[in-house]
Protein backbone atom coordinates (compact mmCIF):
# COMPACT_ATOMS: atom_id res chain seq x y z
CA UNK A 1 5.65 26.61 -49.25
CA UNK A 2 3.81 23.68 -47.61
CA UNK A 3 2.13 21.41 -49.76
CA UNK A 4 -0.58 19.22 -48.66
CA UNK A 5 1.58 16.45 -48.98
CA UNK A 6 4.13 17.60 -47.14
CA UNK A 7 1.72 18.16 -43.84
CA UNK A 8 0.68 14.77 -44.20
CA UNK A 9 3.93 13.81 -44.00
CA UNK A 10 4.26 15.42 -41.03
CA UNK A 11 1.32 14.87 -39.41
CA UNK A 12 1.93 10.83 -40.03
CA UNK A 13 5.48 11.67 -38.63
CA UNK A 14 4.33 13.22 -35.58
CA UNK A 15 1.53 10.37 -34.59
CA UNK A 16 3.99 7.55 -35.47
CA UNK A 17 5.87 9.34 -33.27
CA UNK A 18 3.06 9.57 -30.68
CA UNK A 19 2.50 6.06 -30.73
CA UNK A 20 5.90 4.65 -30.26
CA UNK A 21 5.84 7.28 -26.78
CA UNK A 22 2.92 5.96 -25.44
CA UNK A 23 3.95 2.66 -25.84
CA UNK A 24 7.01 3.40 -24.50
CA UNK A 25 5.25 4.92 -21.87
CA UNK A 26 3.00 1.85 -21.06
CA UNK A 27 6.23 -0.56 -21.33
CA UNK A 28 7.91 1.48 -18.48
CA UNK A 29 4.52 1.55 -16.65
CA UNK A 30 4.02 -2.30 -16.53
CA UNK A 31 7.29 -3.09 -16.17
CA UNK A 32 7.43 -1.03 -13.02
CA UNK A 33 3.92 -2.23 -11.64
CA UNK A 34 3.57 -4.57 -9.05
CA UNK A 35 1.85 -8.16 -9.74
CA UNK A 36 -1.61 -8.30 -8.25
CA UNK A 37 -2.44 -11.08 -5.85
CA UNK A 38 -3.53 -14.35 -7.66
CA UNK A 39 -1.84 -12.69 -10.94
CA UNK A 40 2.10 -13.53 -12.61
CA UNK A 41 4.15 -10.66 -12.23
CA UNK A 42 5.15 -9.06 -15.65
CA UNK A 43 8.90 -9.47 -15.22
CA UNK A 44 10.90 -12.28 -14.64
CA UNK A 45 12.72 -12.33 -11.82
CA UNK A 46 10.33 -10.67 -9.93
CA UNK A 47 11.15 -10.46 -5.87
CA UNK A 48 7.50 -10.55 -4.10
CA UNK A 49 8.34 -9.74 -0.86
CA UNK A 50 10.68 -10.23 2.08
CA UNK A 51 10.01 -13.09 4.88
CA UNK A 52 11.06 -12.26 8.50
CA UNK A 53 10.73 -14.85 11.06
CA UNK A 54 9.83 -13.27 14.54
CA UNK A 55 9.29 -14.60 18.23
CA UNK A 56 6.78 -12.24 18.63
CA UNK A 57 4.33 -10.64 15.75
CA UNK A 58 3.09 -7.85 18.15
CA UNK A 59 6.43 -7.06 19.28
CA UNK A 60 8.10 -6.47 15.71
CA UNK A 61 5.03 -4.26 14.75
CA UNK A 62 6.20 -1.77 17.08
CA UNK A 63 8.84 -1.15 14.70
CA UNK A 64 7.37 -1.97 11.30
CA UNK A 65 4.20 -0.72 11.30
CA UNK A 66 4.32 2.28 14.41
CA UNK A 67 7.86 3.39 13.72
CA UNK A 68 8.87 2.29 10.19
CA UNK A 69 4.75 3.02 9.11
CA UNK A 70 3.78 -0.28 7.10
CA UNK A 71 0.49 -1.62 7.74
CA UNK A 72 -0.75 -4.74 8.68
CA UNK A 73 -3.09 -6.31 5.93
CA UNK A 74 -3.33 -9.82 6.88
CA UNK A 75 -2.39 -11.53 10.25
CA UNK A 76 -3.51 -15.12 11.05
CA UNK A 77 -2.71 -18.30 12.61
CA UNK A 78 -0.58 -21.14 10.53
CA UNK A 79 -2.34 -24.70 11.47
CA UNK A 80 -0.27 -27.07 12.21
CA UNK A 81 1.29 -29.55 8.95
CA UNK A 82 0.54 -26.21 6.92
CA UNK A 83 3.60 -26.41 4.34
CA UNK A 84 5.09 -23.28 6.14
CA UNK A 85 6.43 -25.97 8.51
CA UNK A 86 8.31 -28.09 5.30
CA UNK A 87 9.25 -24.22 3.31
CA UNK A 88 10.28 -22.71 6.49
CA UNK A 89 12.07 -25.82 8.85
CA UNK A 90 9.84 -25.66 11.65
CA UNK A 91 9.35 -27.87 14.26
CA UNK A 92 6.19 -29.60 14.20
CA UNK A 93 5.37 -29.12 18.03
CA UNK A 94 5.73 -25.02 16.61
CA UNK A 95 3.14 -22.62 17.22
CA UNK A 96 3.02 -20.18 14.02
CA UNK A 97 0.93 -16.99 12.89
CA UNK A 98 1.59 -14.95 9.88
CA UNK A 99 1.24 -11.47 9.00
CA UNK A 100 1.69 -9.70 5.94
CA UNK A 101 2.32 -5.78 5.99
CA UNK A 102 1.61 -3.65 3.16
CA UNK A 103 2.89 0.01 2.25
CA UNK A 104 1.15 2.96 3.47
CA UNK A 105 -0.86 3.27 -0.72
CA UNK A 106 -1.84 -0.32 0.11
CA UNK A 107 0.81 -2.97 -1.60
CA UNK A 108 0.18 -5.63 -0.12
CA UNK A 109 2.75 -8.03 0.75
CA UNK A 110 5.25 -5.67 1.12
CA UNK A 111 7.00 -7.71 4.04
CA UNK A 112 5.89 -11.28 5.39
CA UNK A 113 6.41 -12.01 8.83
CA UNK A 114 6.25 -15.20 10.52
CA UNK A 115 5.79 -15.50 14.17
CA UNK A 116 7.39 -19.34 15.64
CA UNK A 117 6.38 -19.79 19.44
CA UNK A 118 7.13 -22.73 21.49
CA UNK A 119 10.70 -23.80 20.44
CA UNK A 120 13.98 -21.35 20.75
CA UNK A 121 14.38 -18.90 17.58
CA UNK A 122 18.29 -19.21 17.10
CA UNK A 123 20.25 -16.30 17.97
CA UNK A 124 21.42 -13.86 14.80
CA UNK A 125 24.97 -13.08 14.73
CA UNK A 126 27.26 -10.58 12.80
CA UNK A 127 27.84 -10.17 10.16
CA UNK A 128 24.20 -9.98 9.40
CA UNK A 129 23.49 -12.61 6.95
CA UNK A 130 20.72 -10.54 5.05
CA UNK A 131 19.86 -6.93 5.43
CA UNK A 132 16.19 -4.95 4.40
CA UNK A 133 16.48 -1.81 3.26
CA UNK A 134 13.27 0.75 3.62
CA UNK A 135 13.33 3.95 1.74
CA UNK A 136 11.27 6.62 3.85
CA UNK A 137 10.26 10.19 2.05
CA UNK A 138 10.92 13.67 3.59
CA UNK A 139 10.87 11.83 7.39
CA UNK A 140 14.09 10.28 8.47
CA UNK A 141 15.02 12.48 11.28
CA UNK A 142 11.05 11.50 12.85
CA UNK A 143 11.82 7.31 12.16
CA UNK A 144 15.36 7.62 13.76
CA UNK A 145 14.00 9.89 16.65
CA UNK A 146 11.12 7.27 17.26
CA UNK A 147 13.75 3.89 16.59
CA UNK A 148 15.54 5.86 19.71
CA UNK A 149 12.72 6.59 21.89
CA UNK A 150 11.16 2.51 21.33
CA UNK A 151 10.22 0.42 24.24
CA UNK A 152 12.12 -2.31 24.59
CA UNK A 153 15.18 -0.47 23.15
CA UNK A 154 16.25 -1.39 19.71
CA UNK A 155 19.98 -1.19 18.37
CA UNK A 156 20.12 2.06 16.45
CA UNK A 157 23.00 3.68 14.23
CA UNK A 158 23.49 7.21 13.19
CA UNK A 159 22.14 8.59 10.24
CA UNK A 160 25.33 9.73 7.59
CA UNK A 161 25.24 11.17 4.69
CA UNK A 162 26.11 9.25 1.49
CA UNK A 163 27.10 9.65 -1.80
CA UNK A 164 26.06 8.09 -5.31
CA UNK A 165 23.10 8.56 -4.77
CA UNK A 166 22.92 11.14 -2.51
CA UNK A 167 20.92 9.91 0.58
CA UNK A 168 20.78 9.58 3.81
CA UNK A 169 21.15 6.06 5.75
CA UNK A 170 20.74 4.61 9.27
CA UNK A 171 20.75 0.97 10.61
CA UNK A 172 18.98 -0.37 13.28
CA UNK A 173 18.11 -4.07 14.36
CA UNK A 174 14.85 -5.23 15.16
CA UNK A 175 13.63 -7.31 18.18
CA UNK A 176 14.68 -10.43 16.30
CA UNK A 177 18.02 -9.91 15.05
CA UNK A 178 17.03 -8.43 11.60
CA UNK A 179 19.02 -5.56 10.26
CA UNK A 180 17.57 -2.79 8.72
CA UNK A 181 18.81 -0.36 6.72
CA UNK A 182 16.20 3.18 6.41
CA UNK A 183 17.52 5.20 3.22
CA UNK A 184 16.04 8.48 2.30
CA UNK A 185 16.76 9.59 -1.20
CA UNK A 186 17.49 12.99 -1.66
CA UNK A 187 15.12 14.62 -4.48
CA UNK A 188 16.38 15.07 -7.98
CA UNK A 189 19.39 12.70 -7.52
């Protein structure tokens, strides 16, 4: 028989339990959060974003924003002495805009790119010296089928099937030499 001890016992049992859950809960849920602009992010490391440097802004959107689906939330031009130049190594007689694409729910910053006109871009080689890798949802076969069908023609891989996790991969190269990887996930892996 149950005293009324005994159920308070519980019942403190079962709210302490409660408690540590939700904050558990809204440890996981910060962690995982993004920073918002003008704020620290909540971990340390935390990787902001991804900076591509392009010949042509308009060019590379074909693939990251019509193909790949990001959208474009910022795009602007870089004036001249702007530290860009000193962070980035670029010529001072350098025409440069910015863009900054954002994910479909609106992250902002998701990719930077950064458009150099008026002095040669140097040529990538292989092995790629860094690789971006884009997880897409329930929609690879429709991003490889439009990578294939793009005007000018990018280089585009196959997509296998991988293991640990299960997924599915394909590379292809952008306009400027960047590789890219596109990973779907499969669901419940």
């Amino acid at each position: 028989m149950k005293t009324p001890a005994t159920s308070i016992r519980h019942l403190a049992t079962l709210l302490a339990l409660l408690a540590a859950t939700t904050t558990l809960a809204q440890t996981a849920i910060e962690t995982k959060r993004p920073p918002v602009a003008g704020h620290p992010a909540n971990v340390d490391p935390y990787v902001h974003r991804s900076n591509l440097v392009v010949a042509d802004i308009d060019r590379a959107l074909t693939l990251y924003r019509d193909i790949l689906g990001f959208r474009v939330d910022r795009a602007l031009p870089v004036n001249p002495g702007n530290f860009m130049y000193e962070f980035f190594g670029i010529p001072a007689e350098a025409q440069v805009r910015i863009a900054f694409l954002a994910t479909p729910d609106g992250r902002f910053g998701a990719i930077g790119m950064t458009e150099v006109k008026g002095v040669p871009l140097p040529p990538r080689a292989k092995p790629y010296e860094s690789v971006l890798i884009v997880e897409v949802q329930k929609r690879i076969e429709a991003v490889h089928e439009k990578a294939l069908a793009a005007t000018p023609k990018l280089e585009v891989g196959r997509i296998l099937e991988l293991t640990n996790p299960a997924r599915r991969e394909f590379p292809v190269t952008d306009y400027d030499g960047h590789r890219i990887i596109v990973m779907q996930l499969h669901a419940g892996d």
